[in-house]
N, C-alpha and C. Protein backbone atom coordinates (compact mmCIF):
# COMPACT_ATOMS: atom_id res chain seq x y z
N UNK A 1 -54.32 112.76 -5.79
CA UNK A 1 -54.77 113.47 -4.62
C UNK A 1 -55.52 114.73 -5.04
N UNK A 2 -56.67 115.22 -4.66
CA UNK A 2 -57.50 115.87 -4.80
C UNK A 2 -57.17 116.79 -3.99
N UNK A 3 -57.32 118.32 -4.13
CA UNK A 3 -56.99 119.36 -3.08
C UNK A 3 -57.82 119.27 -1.62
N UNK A 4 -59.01 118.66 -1.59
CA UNK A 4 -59.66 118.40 -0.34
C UNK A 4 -58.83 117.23 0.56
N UNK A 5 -57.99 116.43 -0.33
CA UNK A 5 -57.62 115.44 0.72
C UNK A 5 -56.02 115.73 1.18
N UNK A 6 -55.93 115.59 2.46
CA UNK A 6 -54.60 116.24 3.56
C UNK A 6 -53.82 115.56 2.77
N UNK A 7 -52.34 116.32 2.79
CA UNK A 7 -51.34 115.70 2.36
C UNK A 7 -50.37 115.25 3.64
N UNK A 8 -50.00 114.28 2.94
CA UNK A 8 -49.12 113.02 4.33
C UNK A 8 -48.06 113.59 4.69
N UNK A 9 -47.53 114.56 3.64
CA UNK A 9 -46.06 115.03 4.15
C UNK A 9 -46.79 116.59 4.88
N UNK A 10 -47.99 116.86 4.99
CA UNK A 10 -47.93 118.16 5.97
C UNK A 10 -47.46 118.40 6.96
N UNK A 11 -46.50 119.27 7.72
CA UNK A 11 -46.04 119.38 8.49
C UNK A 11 -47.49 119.80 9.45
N UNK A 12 -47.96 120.39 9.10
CA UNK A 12 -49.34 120.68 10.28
C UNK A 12 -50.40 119.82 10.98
N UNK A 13 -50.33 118.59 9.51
CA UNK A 13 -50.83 117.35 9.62
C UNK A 13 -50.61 116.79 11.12
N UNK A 14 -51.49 116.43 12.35
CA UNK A 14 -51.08 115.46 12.96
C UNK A 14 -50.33 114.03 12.88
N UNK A 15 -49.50 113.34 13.39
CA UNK A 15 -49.17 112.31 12.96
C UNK A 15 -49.33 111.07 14.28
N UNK A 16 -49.61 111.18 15.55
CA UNK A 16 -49.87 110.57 16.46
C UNK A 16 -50.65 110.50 16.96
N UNK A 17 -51.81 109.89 17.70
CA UNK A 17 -52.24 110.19 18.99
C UNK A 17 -52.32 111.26 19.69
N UNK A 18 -51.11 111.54 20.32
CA UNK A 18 -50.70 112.52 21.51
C UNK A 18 -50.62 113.86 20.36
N UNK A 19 -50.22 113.93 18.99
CA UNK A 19 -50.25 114.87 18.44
C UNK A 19 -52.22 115.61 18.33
N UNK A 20 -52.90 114.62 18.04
CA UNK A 20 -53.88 115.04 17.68
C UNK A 20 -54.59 115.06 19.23
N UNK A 21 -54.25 114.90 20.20
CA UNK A 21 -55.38 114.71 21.50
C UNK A 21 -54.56 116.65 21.65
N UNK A 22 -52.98 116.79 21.28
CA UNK A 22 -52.80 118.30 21.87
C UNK A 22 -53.53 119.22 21.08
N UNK A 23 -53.71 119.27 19.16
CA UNK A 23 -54.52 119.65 18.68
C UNK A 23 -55.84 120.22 19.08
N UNK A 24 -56.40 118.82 19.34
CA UNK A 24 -57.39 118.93 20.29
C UNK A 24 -57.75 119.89 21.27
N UNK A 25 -56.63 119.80 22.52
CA UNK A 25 -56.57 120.87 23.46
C UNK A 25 -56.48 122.13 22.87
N UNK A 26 -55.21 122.53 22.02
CA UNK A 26 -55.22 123.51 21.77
C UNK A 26 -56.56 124.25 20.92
N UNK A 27 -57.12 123.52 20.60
CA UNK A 27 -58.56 123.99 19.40
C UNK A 27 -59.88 124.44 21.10
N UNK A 28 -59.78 123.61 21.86
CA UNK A 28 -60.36 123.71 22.92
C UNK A 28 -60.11 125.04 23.82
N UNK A 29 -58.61 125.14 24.10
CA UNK A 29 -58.35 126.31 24.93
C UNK A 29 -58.73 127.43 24.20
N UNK A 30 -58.69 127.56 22.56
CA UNK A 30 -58.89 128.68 21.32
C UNK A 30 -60.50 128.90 21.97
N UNK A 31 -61.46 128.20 21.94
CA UNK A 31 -62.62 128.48 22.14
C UNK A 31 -63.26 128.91 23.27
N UNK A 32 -62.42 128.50 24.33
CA UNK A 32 -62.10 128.88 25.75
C UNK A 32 -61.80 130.53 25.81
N UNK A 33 -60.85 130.80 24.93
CA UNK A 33 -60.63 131.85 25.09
C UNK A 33 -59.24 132.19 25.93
N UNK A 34 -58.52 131.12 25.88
CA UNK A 34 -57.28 130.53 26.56
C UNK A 34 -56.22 131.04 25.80
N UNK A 35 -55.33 132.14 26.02
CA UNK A 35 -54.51 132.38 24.91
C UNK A 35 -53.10 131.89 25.60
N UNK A 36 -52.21 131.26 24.71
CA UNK A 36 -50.60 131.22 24.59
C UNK A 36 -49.94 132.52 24.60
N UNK A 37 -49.37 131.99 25.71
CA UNK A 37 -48.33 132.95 25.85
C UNK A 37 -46.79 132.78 25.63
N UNK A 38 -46.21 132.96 24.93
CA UNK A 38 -44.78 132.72 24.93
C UNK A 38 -44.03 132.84 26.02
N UNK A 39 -42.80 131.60 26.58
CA UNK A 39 -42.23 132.25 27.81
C UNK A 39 -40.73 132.83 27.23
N UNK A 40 -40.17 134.34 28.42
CA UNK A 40 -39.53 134.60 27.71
C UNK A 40 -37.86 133.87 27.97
N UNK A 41 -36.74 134.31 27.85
CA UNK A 41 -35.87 133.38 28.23
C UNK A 41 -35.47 133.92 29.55
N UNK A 42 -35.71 134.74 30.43
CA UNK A 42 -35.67 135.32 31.91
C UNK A 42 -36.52 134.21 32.43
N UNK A 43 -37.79 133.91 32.07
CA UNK A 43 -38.85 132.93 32.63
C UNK A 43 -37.82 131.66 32.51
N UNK A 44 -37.33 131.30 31.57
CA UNK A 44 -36.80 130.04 31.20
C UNK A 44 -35.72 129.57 32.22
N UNK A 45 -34.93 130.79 32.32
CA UNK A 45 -34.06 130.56 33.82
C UNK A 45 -34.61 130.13 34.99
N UNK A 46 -36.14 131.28 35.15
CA UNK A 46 -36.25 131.25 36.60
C UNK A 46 -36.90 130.05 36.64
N UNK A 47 -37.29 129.12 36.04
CA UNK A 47 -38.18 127.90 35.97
C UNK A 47 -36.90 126.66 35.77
N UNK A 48 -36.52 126.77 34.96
CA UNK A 48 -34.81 125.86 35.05
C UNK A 48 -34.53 125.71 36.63
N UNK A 49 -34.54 127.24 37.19
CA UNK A 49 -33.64 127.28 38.73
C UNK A 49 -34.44 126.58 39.75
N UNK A 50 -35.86 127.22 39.32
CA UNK A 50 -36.74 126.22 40.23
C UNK A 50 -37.43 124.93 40.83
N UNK A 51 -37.15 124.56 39.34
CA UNK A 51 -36.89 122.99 38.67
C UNK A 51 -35.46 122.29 39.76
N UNK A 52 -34.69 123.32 39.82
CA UNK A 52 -33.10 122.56 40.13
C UNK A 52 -32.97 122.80 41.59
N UNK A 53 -33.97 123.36 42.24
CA UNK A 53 -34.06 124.03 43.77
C UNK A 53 -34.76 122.55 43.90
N UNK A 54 -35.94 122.71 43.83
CA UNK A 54 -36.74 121.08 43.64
C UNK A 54 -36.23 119.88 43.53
N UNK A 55 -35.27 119.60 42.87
CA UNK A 55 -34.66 118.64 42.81
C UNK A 55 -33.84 118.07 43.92
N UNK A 56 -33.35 119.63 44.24
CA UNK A 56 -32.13 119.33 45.10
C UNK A 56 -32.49 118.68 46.40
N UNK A 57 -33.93 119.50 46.48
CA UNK A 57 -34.82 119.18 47.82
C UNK A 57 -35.20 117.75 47.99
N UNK A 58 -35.24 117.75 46.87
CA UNK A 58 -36.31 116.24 46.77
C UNK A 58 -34.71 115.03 47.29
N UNK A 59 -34.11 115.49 46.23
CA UNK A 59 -32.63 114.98 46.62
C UNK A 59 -32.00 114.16 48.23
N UNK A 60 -32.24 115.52 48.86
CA UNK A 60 -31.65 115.84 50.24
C UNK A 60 -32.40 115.01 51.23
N UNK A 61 -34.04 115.33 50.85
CA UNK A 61 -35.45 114.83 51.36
C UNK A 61 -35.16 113.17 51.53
N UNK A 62 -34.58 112.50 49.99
CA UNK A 62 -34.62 111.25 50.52
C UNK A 62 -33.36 110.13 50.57
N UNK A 63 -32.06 111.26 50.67
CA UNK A 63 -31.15 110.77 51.58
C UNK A 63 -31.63 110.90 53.26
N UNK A 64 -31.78 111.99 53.46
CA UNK A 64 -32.96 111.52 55.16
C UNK A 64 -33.53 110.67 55.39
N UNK A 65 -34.21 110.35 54.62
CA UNK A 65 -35.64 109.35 54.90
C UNK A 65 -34.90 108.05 54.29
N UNK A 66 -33.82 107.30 53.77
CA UNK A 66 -32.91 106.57 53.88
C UNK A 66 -32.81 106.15 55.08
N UNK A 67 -32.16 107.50 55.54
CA UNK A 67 -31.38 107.12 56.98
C UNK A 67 -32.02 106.97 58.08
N UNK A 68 -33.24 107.72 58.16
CA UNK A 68 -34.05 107.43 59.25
C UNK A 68 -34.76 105.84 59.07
N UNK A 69 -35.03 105.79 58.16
CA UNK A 69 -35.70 104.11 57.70
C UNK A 69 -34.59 103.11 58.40
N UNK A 70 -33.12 103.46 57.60
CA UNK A 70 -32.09 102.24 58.29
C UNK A 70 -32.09 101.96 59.79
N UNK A 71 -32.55 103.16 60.64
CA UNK A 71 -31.94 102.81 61.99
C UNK A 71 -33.64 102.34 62.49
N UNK A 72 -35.07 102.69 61.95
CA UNK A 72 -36.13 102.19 62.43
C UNK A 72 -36.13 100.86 61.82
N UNK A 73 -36.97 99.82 62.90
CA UNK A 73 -37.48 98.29 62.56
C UNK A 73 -38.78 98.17 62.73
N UNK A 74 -39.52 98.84 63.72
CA UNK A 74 -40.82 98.66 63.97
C UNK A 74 -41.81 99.13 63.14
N UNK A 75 -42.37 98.65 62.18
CA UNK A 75 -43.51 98.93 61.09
C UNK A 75 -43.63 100.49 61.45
N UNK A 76 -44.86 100.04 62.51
CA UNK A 76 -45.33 101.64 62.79
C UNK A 76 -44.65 102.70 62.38
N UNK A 77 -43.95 102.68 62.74
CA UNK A 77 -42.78 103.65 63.21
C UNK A 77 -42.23 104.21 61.33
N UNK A 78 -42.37 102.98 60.90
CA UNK A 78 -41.51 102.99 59.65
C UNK A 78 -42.74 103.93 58.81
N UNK A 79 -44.50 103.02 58.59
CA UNK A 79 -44.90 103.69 58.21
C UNK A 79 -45.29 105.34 58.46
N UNK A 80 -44.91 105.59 59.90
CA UNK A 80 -45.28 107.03 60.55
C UNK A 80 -43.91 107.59 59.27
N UNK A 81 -42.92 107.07 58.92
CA UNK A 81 -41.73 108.05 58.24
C UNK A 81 -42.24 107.94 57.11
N UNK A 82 -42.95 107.14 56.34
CA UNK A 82 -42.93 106.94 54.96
C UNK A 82 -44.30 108.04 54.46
N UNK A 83 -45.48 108.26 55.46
CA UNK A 83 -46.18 108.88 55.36
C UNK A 83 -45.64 110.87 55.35
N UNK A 84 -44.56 110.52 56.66
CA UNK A 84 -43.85 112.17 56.26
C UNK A 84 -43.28 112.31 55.49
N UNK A 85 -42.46 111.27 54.59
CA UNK A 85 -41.62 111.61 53.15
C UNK A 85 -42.60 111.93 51.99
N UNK A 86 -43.83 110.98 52.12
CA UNK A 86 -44.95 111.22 51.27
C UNK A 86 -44.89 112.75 51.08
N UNK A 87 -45.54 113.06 52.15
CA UNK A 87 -46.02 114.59 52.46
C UNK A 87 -44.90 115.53 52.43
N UNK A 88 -44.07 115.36 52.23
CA UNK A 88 -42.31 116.22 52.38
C UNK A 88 -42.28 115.92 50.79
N UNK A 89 -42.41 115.34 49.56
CA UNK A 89 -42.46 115.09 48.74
C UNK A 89 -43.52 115.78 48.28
N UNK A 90 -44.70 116.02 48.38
CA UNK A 90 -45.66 116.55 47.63
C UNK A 90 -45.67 118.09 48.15
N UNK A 91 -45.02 118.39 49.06
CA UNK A 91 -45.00 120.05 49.87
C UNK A 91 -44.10 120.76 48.71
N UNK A 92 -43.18 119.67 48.82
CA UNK A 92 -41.87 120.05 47.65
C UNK A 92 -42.50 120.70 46.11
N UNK A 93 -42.93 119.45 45.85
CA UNK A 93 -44.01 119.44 44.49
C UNK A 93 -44.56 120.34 44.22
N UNK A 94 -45.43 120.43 45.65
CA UNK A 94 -46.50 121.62 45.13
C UNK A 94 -45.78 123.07 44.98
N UNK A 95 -44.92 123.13 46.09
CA UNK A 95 -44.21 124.59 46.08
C UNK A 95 -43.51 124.88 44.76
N UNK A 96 -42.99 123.46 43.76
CA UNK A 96 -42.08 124.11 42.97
C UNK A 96 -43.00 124.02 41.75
N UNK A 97 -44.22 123.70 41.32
CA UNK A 97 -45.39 124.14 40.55
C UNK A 97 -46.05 125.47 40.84
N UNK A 98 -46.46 125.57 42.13
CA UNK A 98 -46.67 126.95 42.63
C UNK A 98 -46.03 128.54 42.31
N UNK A 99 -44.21 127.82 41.99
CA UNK A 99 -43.22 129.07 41.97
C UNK A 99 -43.57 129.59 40.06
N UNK A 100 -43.11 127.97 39.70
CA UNK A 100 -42.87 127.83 38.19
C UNK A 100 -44.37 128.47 37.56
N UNK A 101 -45.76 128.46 38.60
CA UNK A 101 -47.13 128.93 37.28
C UNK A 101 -47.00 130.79 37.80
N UNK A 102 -46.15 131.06 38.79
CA UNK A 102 -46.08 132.56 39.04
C UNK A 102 -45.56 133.30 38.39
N UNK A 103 -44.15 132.62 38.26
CA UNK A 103 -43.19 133.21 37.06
C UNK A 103 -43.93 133.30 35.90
N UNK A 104 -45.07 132.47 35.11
CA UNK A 104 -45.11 131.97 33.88
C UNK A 104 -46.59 133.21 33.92
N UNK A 105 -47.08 133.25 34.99
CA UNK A 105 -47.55 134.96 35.24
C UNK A 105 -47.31 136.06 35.35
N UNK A 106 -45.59 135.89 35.57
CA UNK A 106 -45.44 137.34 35.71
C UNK A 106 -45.20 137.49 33.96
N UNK A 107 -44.88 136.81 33.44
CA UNK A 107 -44.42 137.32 32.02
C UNK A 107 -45.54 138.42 31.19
């Protein structure tokens, strides 16, 4: 092995796909002008909690929409609920991405 050619055991070395497409990004955001920020472990909570608020919602969201489904038969009707769980699902979503990129701003 010649000093120009990578060594296999480098730890810096990519070794996947997904390793070298994040490389990638990260070499991209560098030129961007995109800097990393470390989160700290206060962030780590409040994103854990928000994560687990979300869940719970999502949780709760489709023991409801269970129950409302069991007692409807008429399509319509069924798809009119499946379209509000949709949307009760992505409100959820968005709010708990929304909370989690604020925190990861306030740092």
């Amino acid at each position: 092995m010649t000093d120009s050619d990578p060594d296999p055991t480098d730890d810096d070395a990519p070794k996947s796909a997904i390793e070298l497409a994040m490389a990638r990004l990260k070499a991209k955001d560098r030129e961007a002008g995109v800097e990393e920020k470390p989160v700290s472990d206060d962030q780590r909570q409040a994103i854990a909690e928000a994560r687990r608020v979300a869940e719970a919602k999502l949780a709760e969201r489709e023991i409801l929409h269970h129950s409302k489904l069991a007692s409807v038969l008429e399509p319509e009707a069924r798809a009119i609920l499946e379209d509000e769980y949709r949307r009760d699902r992505e409100r959820i979503l968005y709010d708990r991405d929304h909370k989690i990129d604020s925190i990861r701003e306030r740092g």
